[in-house]
C-alpha atoms as a PDB file:
ATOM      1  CA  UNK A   1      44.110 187.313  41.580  1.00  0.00           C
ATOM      2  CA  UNK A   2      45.408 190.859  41.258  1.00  0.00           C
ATOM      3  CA  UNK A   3      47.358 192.430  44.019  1.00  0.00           C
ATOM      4  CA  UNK A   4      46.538 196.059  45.272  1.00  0.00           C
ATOM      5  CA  UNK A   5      50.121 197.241  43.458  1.00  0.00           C
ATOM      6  CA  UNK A   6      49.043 195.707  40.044  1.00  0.00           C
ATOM      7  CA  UNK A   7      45.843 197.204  40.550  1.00  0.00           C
ATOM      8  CA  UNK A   8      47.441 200.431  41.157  1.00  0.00           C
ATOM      9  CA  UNK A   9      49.508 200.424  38.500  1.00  0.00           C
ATOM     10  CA  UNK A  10      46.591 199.302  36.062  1.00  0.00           C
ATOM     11  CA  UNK A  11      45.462 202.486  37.228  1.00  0.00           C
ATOM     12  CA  UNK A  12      47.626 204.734  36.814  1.00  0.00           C
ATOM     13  CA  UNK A  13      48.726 203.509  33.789  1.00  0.00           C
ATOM     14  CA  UNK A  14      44.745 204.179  32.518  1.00  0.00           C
ATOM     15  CA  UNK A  15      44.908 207.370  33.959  1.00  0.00           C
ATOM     16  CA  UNK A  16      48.411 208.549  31.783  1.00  0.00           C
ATOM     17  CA  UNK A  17      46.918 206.692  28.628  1.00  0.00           C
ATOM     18  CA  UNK A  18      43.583 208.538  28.981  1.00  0.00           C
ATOM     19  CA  UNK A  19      45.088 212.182  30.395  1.00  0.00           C
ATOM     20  CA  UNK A  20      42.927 211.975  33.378  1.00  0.00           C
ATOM     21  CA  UNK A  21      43.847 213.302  36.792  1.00  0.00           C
ATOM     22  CA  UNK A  22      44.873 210.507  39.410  1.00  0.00           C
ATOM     23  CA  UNK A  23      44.252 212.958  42.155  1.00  0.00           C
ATOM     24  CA  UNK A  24      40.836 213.016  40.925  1.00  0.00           C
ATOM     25  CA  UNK A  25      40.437 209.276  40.270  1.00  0.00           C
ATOM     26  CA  UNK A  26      42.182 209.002  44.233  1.00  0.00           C
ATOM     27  CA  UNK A  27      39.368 211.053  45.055  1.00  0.00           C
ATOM     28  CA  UNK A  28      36.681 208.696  43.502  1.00  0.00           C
ATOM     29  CA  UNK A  29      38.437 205.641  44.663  1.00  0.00           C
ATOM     30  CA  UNK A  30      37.814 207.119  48.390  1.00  0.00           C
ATOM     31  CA  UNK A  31      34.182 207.825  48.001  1.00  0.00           C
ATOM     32  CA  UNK A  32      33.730 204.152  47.225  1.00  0.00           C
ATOM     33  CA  UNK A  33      35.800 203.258  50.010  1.00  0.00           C
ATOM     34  CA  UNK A  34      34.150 205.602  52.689  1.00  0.00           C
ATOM     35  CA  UNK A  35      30.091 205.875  51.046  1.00  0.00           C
ATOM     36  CA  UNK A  36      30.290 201.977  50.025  1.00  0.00           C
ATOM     37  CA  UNK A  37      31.998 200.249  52.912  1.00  0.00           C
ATOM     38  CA  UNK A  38      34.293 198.759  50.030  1.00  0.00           C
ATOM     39  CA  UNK A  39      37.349 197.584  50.179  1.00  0.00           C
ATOM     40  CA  UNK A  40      40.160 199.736  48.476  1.00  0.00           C
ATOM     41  CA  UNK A  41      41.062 196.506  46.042  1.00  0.00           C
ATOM     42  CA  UNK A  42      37.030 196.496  45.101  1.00  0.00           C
ATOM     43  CA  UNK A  43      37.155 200.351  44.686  1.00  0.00           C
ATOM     44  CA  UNK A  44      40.200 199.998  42.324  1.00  0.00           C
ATOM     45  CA  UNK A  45      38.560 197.417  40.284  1.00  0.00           C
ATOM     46  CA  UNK A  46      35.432 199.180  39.790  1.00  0.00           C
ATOM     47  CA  UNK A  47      37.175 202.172  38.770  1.00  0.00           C
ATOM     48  CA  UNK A  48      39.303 200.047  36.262  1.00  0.00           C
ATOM     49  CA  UNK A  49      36.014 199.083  35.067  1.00  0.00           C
ATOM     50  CA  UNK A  50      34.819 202.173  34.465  1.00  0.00           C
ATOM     51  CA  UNK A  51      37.548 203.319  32.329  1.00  0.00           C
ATOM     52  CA  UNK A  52      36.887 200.445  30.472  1.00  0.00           C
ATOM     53  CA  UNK A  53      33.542 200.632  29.652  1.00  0.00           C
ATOM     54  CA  UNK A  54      33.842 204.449  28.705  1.00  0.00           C
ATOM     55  CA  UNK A  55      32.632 206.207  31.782  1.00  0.00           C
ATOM     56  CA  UNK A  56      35.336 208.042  32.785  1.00  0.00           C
ATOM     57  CA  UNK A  57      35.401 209.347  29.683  1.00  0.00           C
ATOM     58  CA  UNK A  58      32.132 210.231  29.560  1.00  0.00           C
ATOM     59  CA  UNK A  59      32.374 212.254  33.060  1.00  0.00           C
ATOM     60  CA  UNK A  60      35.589 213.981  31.940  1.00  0.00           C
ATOM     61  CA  UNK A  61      33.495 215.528  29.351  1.00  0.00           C
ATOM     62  CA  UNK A  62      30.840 217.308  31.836  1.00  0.00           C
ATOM     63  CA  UNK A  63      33.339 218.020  34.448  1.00  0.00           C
ATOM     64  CA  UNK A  64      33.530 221.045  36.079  1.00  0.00           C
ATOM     65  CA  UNK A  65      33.402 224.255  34.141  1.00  0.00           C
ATOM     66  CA  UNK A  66      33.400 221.899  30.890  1.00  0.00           C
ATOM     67  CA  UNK A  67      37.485 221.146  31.722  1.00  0.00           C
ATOM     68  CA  UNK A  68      37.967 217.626  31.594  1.00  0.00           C
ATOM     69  CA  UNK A  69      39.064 216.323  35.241  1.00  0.00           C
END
């Protein structure tokens, strides 16, 4: 099993690979956390999952004023 810091750092690493904002990711990581009632290591590793399967990508391209987040 993963620990929260090799989660993190999964995470950030994604994050510098892909150019995306962490802030932002933080940001999506803590709706999960606070909408969901999940924990923050469940929130992490759905978020991992979605930069996996191409969704973050995908969301980058429609974000806000067309600038990827």
């Amino acid at each position: 099993m993963e620990t929260l810091k090799e989660l993190r750092q999964e995470l950030k690493e994604m994050c510098e690979r892909t150019k995306t904002s962490l802030s932002g990711i933080e940001h999506l990581i803590k709706y999960y956390i606070d909408s969901h009632r999940w924990t923050e290591i469940e929130a992490i590793k759905y978020t991992i999952d979605l930069f996996k399967n191409g969704t973050i990508e995908q969301i980058k391209i429609i974000g806000k004023d067309g600038k990827p987040i």
